[in-house]
Protein backbone atom coordinates (compact mmCIF):
# COMPACT_ATOMS: atom_id res chain seq x y z
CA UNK A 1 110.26 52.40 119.67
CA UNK A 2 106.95 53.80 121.43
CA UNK A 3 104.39 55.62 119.51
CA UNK A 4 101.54 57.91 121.60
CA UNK A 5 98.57 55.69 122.32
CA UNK A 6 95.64 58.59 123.22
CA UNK A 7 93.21 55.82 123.43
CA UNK A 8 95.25 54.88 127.37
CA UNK A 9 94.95 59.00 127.63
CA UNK A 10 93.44 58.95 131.38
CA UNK A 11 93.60 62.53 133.06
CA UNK A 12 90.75 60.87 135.59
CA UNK A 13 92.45 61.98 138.86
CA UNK A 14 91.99 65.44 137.40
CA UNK A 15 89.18 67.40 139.19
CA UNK A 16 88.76 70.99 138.82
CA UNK A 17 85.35 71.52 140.34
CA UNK A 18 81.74 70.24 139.69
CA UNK A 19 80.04 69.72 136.11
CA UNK A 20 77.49 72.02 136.79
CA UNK A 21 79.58 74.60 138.31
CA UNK A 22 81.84 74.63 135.20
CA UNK A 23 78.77 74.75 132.56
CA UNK A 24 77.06 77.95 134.38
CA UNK A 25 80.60 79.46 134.52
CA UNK A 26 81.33 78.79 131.45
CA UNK A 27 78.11 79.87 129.76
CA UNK A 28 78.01 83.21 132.26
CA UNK A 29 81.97 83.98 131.30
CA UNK A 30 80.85 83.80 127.59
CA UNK A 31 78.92 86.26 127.63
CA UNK A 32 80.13 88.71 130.25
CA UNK A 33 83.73 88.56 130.84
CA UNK A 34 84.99 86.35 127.70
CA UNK A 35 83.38 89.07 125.52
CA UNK A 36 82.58 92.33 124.15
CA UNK A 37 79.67 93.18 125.92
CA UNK A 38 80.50 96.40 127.37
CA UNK A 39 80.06 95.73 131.27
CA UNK A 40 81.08 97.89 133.76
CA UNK A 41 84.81 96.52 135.41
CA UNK A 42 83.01 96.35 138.64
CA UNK A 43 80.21 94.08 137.28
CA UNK A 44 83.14 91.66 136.00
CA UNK A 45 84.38 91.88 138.97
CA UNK A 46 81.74 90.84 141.45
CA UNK A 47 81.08 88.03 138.54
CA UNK A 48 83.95 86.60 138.74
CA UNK A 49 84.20 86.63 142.58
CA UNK A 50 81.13 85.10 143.05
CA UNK A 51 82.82 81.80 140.76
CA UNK A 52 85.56 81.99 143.67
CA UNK A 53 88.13 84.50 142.61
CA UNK A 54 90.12 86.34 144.90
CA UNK A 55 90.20 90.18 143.20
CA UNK A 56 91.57 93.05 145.13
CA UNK A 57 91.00 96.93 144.35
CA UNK A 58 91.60 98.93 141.79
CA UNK A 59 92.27 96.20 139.16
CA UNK A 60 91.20 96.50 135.44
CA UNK A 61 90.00 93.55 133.11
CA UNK A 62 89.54 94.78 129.65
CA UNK A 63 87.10 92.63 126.87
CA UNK A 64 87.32 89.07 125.92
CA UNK A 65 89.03 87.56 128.95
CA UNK A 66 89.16 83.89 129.21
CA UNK A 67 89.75 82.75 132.43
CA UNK A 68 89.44 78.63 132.79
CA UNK A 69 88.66 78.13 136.14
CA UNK A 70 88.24 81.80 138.62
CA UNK A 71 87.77 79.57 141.43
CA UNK A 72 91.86 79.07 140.88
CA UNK A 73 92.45 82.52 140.50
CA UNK A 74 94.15 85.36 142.87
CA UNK A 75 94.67 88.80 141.23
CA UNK A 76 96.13 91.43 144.24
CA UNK A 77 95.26 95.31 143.78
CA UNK A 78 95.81 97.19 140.74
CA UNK A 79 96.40 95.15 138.32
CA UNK A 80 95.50 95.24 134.33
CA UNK A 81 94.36 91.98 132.80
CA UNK A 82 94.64 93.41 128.84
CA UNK A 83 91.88 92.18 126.17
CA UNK A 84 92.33 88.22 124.89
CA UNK A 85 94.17 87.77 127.95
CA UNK A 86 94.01 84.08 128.48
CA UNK A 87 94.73 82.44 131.87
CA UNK A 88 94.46 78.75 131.12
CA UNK A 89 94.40 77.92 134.77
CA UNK A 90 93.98 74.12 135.64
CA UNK A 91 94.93 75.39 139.15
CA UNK A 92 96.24 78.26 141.18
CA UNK A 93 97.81 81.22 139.18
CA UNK A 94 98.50 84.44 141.16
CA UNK A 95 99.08 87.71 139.87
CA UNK A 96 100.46 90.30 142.36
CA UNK A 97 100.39 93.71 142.69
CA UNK A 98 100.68 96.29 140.16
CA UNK A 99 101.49 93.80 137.12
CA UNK A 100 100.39 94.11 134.15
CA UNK A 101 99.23 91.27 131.18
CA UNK A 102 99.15 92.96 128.10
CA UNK A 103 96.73 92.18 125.26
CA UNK A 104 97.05 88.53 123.73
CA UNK A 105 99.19 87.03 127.03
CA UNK A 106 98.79 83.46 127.85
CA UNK A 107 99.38 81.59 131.17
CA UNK A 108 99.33 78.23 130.42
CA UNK A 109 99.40 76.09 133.84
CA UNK A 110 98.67 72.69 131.93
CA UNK A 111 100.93 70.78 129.41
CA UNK A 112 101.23 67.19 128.61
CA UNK A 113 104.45 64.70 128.96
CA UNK A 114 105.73 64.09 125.40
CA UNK A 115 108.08 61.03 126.97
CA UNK A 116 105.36 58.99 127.53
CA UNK A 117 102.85 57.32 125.16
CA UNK A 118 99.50 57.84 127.60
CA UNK A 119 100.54 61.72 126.92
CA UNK A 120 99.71 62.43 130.78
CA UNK A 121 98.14 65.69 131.66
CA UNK A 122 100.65 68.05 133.70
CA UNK A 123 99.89 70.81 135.45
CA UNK A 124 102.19 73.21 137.59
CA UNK A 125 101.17 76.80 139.21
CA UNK A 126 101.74 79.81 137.93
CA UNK A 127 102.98 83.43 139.98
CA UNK A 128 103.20 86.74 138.24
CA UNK A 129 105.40 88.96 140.80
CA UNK A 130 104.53 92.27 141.83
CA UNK A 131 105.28 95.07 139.49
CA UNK A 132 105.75 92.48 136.91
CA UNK A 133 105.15 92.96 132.74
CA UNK A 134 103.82 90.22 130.71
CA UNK A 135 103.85 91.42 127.34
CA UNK A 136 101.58 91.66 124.45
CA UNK A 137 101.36 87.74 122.68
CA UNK A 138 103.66 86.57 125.25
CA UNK A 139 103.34 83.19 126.81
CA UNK A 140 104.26 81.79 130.60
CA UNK A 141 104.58 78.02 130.83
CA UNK A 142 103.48 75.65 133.46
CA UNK A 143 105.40 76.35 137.43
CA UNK A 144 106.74 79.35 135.61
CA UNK A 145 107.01 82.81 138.37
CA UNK A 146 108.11 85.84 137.10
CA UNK A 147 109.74 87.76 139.46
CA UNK A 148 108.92 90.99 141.13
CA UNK A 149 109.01 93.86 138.43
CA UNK A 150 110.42 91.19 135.85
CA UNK A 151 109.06 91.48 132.03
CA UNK A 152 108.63 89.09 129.66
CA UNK A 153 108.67 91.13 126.58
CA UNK A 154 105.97 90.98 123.35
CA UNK A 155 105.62 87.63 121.53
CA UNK A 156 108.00 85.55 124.00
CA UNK A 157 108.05 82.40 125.90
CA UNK A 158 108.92 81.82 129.44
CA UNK A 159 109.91 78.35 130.31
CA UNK A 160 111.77 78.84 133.11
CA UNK A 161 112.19 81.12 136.63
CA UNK A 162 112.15 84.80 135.88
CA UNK A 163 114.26 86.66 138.69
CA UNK A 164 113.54 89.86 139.85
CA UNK A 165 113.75 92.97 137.78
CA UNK A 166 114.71 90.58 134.55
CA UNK A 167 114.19 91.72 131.29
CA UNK A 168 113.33 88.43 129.16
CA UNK A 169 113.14 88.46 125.58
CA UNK A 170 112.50 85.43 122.50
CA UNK A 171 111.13 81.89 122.55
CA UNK A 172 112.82 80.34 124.40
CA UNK A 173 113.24 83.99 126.67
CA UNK A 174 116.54 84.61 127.63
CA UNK A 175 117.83 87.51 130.11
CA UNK A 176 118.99 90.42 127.90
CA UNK A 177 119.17 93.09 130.87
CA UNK A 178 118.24 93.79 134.07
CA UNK A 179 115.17 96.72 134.37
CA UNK A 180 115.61 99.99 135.86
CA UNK A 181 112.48 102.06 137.07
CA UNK A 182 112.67 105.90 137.42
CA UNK A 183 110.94 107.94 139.44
């Protein structure tokens, strides 16, 4: 039987961007956006765009956000990124309109493959829908979408598809209703 070898661990075809541009961000995100210093939204904002995000209007990133790589980042208007959101983002994740990730979330885009012994990186995009509700402690999974207006409700795992208007609950989440929206 195979054990795990790390030693043959090779995730060399992996190339998120240039050393140096990943040292200033990640010196420049620990202490402005990955923090408590109490910046204006705005500031954060223009920060983070200027690393490559796309950030629409109206969207609100509270304290201690840890964003891997804002280069592979799309938020769309009005959205709330909740403090110790953190969007783990070896590539593109894309958070629509009007969602929400509550305090705690976690979008993992990267795993590894436990069948083989070199324990390969894999990595798989991530879409938040519009409308949609990550909730508080909650975690979405590599190639995971939640659907428009879909939640993922506190403390669960998504590991697969959410559809549309799904209400997903546990770890693994499973569908335990469908959500309704008043007026």
């Amino acid at each position: 039987m195979e054990k795990v070898d790390l030693k043959k661990y090779d995730n060399s075809w992996y190339y998120p961007g240039g050393l140096i541009k990943r040292v200033i961000w990640h010196i420049i995100s620990s202490m402005f956006v990955n923090s408590n210093f109490p910046l204006p939204v705005k500031v954060k904002i223009y920060i983070i765009r200027l690393f490559g995000a796309k950030i629409g209007n109206g969207v609100m990133i509270k304290p201690r956000v840890n964003i891997k790589y804002p280069w592979f980042l799309v938020v769309e208007d009005f959205v709330w990124i909740g403090e110790d959101v953190w969007i783990d983002n070896y590539l593109e994740v894309t958070i629509k309109k009007n969602a929400c990730l509550s305090q705690g979330a976690l979008l993992l885009t990267g795993n590894h493959d436990f069948t083989k012994s070199t324990f390969d990186l894999i990595i798989k995009p991530i879409t938040i829908g519009e409308g949609a509700w990550v909730g508080a402690k909650s975690v979405v999974c590599p190639g995971v979408n939640l659907g428009d207006c879909a939640v993922l409700t506190v403390g669960s795992v998504a590991t697969k598809q959410i559809p549309n208007y799904a209400v997903y609950q546990g770890n693994p989440a499973k569908m335990i209703k469908y959500r309704e929206i008043k007026v």
